[in-house]
PDB file of N, CA and C in Angstrom:
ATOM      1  N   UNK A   1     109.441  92.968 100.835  1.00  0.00           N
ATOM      2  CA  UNK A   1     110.403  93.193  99.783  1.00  0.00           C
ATOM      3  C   UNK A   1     109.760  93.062  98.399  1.00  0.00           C
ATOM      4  N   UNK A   2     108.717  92.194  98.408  1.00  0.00           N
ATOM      5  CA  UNK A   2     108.449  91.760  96.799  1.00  0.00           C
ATOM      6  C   UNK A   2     107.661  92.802  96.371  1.00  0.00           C
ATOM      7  N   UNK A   3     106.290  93.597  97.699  1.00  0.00           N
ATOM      8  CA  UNK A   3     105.772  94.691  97.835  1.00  0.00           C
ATOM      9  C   UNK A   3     106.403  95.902  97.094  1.00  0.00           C
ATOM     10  N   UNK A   4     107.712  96.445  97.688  1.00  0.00           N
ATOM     11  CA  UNK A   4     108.019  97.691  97.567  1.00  0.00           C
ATOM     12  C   UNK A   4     109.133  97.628  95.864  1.00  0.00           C
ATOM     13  N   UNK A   5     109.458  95.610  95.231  1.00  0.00           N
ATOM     14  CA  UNK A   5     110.062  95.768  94.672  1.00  0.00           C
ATOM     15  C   UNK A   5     108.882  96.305  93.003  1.00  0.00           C
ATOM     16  N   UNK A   6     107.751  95.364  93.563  1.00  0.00           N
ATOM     17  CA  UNK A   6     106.639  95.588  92.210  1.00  0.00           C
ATOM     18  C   UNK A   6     106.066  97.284  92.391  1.00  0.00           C
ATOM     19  N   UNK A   7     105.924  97.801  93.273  1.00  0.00           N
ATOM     20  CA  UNK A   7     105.590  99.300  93.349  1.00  0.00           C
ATOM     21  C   UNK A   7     106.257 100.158  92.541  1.00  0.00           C
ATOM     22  N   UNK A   8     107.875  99.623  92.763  1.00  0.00           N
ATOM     23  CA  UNK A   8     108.426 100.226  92.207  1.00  0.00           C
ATOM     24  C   UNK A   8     108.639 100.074  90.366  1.00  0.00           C
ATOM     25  N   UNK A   9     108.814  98.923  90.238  1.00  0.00           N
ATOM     26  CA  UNK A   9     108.667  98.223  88.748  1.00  0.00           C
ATOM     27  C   UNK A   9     107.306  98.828  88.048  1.00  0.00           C
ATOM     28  N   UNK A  10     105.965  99.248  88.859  1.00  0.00           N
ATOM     29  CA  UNK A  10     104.972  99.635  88.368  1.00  0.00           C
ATOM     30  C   UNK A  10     104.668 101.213  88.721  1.00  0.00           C
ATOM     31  N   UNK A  11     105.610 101.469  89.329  1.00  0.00           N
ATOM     32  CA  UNK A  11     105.558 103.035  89.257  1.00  0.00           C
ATOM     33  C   UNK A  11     106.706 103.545  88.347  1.00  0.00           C
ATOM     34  N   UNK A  12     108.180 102.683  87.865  1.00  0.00           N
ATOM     35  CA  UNK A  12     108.623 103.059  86.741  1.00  0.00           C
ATOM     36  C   UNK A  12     107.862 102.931  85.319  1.00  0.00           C
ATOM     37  N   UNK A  13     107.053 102.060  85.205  1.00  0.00           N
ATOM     38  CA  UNK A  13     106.351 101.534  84.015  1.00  0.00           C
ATOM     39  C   UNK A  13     105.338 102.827  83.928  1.00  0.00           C
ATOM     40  N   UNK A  14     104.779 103.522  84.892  1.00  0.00           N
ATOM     41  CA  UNK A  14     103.559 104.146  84.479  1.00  0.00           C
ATOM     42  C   UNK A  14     104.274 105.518  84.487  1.00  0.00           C
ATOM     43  N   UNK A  15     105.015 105.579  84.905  1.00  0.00           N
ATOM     44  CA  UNK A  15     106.051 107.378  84.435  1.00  0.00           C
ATOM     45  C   UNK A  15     106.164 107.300  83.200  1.00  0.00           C
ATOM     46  N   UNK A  16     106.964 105.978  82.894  1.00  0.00           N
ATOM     47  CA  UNK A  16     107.452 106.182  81.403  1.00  0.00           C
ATOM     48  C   UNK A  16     106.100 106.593  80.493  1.00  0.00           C
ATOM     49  N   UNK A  17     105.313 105.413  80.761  1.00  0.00           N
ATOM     50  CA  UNK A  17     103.763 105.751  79.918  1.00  0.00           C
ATOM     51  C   UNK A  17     103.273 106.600  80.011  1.00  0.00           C
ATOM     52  N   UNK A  18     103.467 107.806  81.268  1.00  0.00           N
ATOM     53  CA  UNK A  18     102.860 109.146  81.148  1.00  0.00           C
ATOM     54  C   UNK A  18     103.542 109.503  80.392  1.00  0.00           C
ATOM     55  N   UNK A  19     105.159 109.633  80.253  1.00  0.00           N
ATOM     56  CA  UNK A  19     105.669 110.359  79.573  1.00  0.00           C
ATOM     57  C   UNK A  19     106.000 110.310  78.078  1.00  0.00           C
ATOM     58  N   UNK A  20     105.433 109.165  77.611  1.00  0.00           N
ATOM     59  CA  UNK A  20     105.286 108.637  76.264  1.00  0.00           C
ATOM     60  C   UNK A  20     103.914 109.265  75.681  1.00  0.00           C
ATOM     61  N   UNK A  21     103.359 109.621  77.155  1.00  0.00           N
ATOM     62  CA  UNK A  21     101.673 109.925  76.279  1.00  0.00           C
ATOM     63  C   UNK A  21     101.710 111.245  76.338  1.00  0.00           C
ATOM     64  N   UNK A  22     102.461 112.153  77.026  1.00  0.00           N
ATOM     65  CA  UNK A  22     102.037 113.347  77.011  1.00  0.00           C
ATOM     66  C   UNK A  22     103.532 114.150  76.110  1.00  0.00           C
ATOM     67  N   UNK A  23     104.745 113.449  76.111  1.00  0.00           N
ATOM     68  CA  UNK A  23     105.695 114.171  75.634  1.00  0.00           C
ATOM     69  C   UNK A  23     106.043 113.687  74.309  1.00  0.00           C
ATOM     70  N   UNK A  24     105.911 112.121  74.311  1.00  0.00           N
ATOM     71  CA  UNK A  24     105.841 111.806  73.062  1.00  0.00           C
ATOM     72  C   UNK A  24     107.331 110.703  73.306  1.00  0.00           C
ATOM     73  N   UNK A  25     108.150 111.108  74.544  1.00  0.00           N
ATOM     74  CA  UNK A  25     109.405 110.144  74.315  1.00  0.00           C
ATOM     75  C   UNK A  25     109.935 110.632  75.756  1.00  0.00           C
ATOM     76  N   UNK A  26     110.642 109.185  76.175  1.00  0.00           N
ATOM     77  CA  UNK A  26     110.625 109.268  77.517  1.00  0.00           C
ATOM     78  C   UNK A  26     112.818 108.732  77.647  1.00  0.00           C
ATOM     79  N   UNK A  27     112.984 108.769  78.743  1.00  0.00           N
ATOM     80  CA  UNK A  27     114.722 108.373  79.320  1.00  0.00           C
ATOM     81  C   UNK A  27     114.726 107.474  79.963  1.00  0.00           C
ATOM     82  N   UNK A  28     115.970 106.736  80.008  1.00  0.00           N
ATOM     83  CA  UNK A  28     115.330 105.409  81.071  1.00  0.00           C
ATOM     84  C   UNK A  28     115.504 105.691  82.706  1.00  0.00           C
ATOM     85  N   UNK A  29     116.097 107.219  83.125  1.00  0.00           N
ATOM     86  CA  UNK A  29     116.272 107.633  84.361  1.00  0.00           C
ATOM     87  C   UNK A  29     114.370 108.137  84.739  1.00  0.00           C
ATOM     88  N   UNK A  30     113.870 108.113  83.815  1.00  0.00           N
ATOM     89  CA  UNK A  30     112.705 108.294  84.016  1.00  0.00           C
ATOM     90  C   UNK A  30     111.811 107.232  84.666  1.00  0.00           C
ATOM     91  N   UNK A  31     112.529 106.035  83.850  1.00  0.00           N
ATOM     92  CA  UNK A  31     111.770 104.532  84.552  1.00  0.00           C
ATOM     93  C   UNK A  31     112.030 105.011  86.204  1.00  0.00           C
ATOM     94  N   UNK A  32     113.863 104.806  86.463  1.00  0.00           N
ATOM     95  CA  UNK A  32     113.894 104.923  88.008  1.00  0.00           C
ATOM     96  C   UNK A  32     113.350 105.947  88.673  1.00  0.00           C
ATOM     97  N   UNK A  33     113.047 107.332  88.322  1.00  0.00           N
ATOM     98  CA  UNK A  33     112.515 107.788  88.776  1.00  0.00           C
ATOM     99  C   UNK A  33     111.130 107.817  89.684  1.00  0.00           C
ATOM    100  N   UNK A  34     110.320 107.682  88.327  1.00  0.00           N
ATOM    101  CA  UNK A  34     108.751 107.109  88.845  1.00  0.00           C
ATOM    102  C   UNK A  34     108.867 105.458  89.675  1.00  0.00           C
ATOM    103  N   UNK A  35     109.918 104.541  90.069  1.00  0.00           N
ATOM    104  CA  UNK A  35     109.375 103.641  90.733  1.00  0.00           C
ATOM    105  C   UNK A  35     109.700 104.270  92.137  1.00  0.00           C
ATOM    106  N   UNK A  36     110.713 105.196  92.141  1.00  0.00           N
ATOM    107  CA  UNK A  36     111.143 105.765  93.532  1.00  0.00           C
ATOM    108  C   UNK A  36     109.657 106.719  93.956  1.00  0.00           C
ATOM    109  N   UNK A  37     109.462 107.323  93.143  1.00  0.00           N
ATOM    110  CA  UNK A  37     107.954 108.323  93.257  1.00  0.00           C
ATOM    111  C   UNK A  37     106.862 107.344  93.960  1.00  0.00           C
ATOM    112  N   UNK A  38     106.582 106.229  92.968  1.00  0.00           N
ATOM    113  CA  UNK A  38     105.279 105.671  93.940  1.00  0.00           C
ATOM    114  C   UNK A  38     105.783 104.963  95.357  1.00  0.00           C
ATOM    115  N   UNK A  39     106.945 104.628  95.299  1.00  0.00           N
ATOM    116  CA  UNK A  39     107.556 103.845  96.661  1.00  0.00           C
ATOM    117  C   UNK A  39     107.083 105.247  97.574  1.00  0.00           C
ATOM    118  N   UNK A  40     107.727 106.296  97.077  1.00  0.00           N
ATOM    119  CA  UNK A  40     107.433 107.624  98.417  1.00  0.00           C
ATOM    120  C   UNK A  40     105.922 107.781  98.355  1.00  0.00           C
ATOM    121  N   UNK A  41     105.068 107.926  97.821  1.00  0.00           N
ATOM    122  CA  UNK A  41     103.861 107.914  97.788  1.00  0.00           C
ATOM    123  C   UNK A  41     103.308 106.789  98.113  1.00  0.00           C
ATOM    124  N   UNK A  42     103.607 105.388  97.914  1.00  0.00           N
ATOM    125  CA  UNK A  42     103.175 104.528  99.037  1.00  0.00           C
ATOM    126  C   UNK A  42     103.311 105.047 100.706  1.00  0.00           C
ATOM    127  N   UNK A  43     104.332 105.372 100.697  1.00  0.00           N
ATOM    128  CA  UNK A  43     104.651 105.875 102.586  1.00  0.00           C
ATOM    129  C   UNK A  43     103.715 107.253 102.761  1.00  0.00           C
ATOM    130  N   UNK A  44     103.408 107.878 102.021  1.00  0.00           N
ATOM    131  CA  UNK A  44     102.978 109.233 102.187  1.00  0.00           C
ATOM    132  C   UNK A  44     101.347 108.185 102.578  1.00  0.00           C
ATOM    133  N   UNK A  45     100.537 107.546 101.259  1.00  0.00           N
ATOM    134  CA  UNK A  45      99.520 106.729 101.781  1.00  0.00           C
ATOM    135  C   UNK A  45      99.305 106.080 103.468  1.00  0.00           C
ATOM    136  N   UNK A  46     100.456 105.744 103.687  1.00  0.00           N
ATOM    137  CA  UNK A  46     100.125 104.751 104.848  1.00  0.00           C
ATOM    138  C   UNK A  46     100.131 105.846 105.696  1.00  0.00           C
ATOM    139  N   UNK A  47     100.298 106.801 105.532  1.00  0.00           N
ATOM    140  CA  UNK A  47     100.314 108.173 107.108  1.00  0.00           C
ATOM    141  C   UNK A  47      98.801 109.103 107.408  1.00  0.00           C
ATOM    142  N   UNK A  48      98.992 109.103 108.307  1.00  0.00           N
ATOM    143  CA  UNK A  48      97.136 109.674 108.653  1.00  0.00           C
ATOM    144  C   UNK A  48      97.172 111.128 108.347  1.00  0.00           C
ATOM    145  N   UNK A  49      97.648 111.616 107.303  1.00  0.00           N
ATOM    146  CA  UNK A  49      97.493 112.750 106.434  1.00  0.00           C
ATOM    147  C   UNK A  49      96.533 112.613 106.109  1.00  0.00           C
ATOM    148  N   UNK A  50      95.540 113.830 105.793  1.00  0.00           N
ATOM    149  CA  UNK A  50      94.523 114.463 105.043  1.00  0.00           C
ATOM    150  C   UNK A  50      95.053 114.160 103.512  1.00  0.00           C
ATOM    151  N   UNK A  51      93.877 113.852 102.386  1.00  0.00           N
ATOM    152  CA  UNK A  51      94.314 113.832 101.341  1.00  0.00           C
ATOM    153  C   UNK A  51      94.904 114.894 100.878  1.00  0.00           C
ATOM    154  N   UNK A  52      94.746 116.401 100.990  1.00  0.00           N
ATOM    155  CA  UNK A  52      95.325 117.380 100.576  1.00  0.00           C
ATOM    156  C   UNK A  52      96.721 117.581 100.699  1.00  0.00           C
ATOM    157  N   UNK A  53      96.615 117.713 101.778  1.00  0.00           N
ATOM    158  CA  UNK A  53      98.539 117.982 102.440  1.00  0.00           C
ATOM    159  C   UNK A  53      98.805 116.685 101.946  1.00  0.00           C
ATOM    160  N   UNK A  54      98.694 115.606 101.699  1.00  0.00           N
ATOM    161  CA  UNK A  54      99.728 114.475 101.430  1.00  0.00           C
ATOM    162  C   UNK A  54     100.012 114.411  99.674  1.00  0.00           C
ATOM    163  N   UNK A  55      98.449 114.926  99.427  1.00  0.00           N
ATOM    164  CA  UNK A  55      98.953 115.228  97.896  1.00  0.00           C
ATOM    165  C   UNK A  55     100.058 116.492  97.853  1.00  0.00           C
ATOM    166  N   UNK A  56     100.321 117.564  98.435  1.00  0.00           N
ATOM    167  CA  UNK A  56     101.036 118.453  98.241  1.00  0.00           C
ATOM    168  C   UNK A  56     102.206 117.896  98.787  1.00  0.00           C
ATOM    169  N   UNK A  57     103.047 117.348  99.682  1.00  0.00           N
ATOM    170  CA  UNK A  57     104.143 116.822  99.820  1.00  0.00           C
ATOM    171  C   UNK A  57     104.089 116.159  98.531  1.00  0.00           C
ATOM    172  N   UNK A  58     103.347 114.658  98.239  1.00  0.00           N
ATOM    173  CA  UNK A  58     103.894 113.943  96.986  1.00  0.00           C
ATOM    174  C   UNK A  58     104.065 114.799  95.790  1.00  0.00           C
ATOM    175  N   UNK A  59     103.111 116.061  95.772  1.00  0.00           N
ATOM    176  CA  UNK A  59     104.199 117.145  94.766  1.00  0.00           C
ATOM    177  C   UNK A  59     105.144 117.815  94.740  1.00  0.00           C
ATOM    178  N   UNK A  60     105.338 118.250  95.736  1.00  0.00           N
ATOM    179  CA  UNK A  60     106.738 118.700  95.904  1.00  0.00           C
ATOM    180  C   UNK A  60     107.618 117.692  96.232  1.00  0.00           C
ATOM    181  N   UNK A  61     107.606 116.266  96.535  1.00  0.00           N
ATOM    182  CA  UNK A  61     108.508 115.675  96.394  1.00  0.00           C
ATOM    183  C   UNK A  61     108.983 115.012  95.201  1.00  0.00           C
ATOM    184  N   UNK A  62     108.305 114.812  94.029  1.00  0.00           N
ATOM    185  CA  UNK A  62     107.993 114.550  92.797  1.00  0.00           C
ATOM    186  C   UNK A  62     108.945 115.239  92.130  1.00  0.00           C
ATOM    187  N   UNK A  63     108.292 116.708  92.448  1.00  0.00           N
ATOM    188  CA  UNK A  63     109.275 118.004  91.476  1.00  0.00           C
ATOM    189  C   UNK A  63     110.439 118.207  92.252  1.00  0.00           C
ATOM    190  N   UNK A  64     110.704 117.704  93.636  1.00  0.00           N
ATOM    191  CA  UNK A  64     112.488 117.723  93.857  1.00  0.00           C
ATOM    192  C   UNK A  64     113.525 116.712  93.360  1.00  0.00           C
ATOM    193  N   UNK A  65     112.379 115.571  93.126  1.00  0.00           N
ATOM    194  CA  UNK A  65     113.049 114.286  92.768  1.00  0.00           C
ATOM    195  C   UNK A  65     113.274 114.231  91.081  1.00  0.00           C
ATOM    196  N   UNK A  66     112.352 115.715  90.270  1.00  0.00           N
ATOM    197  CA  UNK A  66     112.158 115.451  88.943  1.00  0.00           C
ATOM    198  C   UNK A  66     113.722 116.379  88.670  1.00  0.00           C
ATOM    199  N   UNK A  67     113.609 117.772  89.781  1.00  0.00           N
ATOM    200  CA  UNK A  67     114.616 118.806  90.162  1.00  0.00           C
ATOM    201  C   UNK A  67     116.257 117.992  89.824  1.00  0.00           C
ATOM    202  N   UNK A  68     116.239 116.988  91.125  1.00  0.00           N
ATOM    203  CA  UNK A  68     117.851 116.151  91.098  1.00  0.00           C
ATOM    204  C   UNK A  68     118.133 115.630  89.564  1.00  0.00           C
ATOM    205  N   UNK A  69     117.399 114.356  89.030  1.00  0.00           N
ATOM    206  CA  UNK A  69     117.221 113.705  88.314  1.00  0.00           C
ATOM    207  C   UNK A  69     117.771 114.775  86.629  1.00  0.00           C
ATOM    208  N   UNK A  70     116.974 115.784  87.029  1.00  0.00           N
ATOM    209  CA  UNK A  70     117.177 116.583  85.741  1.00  0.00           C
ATOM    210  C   UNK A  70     118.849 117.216  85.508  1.00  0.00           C
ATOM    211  N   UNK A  71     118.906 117.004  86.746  1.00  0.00           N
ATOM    212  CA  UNK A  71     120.213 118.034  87.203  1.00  0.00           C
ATOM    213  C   UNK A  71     121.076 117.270  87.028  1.00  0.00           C
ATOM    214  N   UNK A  72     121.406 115.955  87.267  1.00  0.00           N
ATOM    215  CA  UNK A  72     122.598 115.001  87.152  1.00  0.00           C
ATOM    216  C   UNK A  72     122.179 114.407  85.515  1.00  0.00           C
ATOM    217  N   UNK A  73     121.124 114.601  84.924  1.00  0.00           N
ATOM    218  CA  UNK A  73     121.295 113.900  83.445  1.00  0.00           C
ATOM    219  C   UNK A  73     121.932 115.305  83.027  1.00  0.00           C
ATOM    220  N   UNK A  74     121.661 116.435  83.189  1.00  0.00           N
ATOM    221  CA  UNK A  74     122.588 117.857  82.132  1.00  0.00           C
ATOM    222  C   UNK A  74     123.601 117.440  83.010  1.00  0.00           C
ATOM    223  N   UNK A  75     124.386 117.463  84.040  1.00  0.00           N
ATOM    224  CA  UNK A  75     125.973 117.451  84.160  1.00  0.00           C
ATOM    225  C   UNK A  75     126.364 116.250  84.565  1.00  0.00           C
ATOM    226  N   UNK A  76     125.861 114.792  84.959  1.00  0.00           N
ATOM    227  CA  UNK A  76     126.583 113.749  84.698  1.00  0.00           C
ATOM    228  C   UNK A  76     126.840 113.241  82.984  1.00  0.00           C
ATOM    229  N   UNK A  77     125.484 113.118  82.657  1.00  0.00           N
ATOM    230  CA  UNK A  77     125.199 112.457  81.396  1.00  0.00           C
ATOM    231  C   UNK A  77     125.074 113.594  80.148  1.00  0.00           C
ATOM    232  N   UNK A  78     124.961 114.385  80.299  1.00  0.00           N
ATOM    233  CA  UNK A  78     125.473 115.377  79.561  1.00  0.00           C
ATOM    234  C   UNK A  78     124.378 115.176  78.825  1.00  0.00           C
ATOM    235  N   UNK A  79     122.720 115.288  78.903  1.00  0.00           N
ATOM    236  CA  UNK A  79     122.016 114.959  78.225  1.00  0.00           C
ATOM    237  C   UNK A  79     121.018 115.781  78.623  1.00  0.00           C
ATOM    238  N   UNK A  80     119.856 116.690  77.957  1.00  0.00           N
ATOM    239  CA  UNK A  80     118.576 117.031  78.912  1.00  0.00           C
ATOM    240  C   UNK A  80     117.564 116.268  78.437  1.00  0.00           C
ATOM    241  N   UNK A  81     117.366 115.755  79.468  1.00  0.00           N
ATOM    242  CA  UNK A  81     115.745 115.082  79.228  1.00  0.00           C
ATOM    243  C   UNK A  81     114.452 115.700  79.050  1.00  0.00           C
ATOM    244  N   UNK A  82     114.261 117.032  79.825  1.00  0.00           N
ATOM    245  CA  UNK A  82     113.265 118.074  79.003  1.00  0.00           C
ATOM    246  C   UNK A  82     113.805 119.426  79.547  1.00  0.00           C
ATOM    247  N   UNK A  83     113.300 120.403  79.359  1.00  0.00           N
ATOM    248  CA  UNK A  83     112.996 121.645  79.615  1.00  0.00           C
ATOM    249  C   UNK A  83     112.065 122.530  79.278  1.00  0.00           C
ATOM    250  N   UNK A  84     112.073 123.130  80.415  1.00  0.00           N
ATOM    251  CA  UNK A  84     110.918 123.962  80.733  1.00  0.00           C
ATOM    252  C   UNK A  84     111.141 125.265  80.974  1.00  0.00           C
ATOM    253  N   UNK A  85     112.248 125.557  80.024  1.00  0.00           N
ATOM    254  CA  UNK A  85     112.267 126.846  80.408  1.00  0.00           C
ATOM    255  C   UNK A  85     111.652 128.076  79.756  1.00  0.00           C
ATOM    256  N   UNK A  86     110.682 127.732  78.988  1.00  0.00           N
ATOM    257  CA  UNK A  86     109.654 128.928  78.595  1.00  0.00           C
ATOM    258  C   UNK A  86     108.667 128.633  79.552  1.00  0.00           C
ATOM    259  N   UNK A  87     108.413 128.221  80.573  1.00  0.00           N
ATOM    260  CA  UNK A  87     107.589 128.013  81.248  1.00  0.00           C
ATOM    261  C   UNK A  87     107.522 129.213  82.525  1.00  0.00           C
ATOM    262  N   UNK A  88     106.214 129.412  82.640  1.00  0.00           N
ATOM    263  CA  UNK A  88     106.496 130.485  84.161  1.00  0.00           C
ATOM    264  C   UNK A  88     106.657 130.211  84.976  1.00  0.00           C
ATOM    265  N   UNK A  89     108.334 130.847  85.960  1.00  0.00           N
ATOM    266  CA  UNK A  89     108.303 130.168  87.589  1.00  0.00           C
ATOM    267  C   UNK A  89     109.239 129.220  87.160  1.00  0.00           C
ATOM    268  N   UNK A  90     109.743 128.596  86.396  1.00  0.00           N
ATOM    269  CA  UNK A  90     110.836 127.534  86.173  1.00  0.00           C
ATOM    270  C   UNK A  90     111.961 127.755  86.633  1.00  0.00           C
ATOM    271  N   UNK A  91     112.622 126.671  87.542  1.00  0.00           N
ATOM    272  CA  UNK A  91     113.836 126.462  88.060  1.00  0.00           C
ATOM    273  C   UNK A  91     114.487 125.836  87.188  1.00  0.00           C
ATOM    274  N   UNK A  92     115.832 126.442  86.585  1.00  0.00           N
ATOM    275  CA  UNK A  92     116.612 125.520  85.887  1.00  0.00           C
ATOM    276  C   UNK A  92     116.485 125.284  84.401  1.00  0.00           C
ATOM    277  N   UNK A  93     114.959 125.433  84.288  1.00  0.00           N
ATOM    278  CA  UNK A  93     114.425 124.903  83.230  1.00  0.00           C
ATOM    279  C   UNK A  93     113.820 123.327  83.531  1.00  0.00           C
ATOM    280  N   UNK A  94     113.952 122.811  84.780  1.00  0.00           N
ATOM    281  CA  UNK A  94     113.885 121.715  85.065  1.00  0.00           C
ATOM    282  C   UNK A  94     112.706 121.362  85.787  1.00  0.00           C
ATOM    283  N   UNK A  95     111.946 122.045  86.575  1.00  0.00           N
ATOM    284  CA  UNK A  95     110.541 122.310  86.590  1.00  0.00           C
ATOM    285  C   UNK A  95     109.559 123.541  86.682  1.00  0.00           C
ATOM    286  N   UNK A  96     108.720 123.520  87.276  1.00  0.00           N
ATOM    287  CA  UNK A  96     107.910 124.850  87.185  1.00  0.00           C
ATOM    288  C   UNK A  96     106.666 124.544  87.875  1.00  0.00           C
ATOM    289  N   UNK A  97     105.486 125.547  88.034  1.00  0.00           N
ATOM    290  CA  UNK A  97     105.029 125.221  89.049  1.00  0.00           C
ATOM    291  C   UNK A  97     103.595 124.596  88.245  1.00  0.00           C
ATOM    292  N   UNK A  98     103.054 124.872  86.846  1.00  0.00           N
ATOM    293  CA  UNK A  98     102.489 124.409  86.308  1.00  0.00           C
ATOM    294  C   UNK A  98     102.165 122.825  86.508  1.00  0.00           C
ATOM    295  N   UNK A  99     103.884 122.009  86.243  1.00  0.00           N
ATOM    296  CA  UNK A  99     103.802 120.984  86.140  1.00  0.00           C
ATOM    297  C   UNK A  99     103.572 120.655  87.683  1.00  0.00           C
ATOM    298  N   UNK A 100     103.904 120.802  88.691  1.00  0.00           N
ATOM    299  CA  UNK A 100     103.822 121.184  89.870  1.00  0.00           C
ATOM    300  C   UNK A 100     102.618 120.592  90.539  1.00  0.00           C
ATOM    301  N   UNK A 101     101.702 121.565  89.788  1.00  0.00           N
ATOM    302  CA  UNK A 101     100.206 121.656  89.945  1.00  0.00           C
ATOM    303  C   UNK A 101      99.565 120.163  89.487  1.00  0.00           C
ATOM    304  N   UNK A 102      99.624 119.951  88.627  1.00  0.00           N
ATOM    305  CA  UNK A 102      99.649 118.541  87.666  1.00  0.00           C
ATOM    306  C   UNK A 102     100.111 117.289  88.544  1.00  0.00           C
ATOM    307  N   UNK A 103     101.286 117.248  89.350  1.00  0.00           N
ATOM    308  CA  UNK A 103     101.439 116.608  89.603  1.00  0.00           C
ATOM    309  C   UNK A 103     100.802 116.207  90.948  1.00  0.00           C
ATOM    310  N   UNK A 104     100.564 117.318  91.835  1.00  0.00           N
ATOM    311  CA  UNK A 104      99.326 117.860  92.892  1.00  0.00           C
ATOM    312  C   UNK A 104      98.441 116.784  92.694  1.00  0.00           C
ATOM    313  N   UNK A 105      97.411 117.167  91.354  1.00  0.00           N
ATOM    314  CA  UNK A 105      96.518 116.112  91.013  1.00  0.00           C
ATOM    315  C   UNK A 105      96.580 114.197  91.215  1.00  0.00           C
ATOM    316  N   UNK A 106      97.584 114.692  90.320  1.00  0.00           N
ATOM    317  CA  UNK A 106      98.083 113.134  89.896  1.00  0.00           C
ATOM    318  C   UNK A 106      98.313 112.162  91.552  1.00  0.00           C
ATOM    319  N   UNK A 107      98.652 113.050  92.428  1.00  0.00           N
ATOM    320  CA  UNK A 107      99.784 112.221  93.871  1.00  0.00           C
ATOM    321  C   UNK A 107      97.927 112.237  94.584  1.00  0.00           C
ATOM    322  N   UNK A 108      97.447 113.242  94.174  1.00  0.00           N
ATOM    323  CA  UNK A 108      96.295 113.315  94.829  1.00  0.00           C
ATOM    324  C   UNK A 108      95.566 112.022  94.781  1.00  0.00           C
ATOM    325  N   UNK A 109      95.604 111.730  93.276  1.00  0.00           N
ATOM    326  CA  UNK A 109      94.322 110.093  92.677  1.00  0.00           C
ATOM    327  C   UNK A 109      95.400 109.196  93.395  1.00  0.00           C
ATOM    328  N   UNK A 110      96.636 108.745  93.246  1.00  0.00           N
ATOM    329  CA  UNK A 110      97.067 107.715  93.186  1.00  0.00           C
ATOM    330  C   UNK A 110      97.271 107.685  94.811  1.00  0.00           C
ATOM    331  N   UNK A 111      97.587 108.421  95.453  1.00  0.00           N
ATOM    332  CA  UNK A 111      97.257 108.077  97.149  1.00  0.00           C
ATOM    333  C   UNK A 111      95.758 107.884  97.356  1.00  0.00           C
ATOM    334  N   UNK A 112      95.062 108.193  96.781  1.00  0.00           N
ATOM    335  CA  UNK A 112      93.689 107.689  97.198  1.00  0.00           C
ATOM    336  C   UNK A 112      93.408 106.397  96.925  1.00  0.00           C
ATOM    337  N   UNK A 113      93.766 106.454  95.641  1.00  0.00           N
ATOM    338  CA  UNK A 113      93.976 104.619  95.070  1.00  0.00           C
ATOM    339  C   UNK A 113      94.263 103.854  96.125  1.00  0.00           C
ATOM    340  N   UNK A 114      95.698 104.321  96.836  1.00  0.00           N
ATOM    341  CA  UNK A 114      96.962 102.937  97.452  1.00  0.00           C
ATOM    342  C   UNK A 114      95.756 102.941  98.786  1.00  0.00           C
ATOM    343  N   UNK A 115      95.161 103.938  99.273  1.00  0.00           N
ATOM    344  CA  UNK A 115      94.946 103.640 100.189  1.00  0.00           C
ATOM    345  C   UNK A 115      93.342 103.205 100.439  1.00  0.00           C
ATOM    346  N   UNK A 116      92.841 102.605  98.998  1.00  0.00           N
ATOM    347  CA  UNK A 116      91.764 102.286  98.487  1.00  0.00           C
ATOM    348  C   UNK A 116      92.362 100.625  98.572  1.00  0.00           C
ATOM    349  N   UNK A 117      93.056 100.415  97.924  1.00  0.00           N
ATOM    350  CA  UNK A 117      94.070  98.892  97.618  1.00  0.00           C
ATOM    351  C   UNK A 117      94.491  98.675  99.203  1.00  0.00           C
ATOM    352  N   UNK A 118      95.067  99.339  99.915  1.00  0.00           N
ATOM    353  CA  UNK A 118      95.641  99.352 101.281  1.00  0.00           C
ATOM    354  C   UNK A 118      94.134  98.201 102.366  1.00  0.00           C
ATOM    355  N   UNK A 119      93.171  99.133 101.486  1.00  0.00           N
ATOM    356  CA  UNK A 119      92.364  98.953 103.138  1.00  0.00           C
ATOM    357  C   UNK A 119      91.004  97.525 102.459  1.00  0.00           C
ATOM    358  N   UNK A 120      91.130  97.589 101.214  1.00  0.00           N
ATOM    359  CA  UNK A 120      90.279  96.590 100.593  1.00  0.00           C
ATOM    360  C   UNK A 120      91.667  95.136 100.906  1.00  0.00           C
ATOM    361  N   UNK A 121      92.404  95.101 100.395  1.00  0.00           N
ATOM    362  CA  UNK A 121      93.280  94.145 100.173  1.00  0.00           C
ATOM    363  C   UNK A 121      94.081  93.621 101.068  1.00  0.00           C
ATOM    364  N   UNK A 122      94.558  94.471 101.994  1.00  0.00           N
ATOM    365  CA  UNK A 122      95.192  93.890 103.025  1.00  0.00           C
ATOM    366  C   UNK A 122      94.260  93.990 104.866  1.00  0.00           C
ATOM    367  N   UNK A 123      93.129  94.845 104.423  1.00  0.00           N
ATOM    368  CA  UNK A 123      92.232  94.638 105.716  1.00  0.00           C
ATOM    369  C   UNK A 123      90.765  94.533 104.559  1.00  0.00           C
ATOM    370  N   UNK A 124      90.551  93.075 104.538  1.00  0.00           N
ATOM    371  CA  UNK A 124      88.991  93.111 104.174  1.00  0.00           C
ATOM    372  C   UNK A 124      87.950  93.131 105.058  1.00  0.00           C
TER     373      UNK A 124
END
């Protein structure tokens, strides 16, 4: 429990900080977002996936989870948190495959990480 509660506390903390560094200003559905992201990317780590395919699920699960998230702040909260709709390939305006790609990368390092931390830390 204390595991999946700090994953998450430190995978909301480092969304926001991406998104402070690259957009300039971030939402606080953004915090929950990214702690739910590394919690699923912890589980994607612990599975005997190839780094490739597991980075491509944690992107497409990323951009479905960025997909919902975007979708209930325009019609719950009546707010958009970004858009992307000059972007090529954009759904909604809410992602695209650019960012997509990006995030590919990103699920790529940080499952290599967990399962760098995984196998040093809990099997020395």
């Amino acid at each position: 429990m204390l595991e999946r509660a700090s994953l998450f506390l430190l995978g909301g903390g480092a969304y926001a900080a991406l998104e402070l560094a690259w957009r300039g200003t971030t939402h606080w559905t953004m915090f929950l977002t990214g702690g739910v992201c590394l919690c699923l990317l912890q589980a994607l780590a612990d599975r005997p996936l190839p780094l490739g395919p597991a980075a491509a699920v944690g992107a497409a699960g990323v951009s479905g989870l960025e997909l919902a998230v975007g979708a209930v702040c325009r019609r719950v909260l009546h707010t958009a948190v970004w858009d992307y709709a000059d972007e090529w390939g954009n759904l909604a305006g809410l992602v695209c495959p650019k960012y997509t790609a990006y995030w590919f990368l990103l699920c790529g390092w940080v499952i290599f990480v967990l399962r760098g931390v995984e196998s040093t830390v809990y099997h020395p």
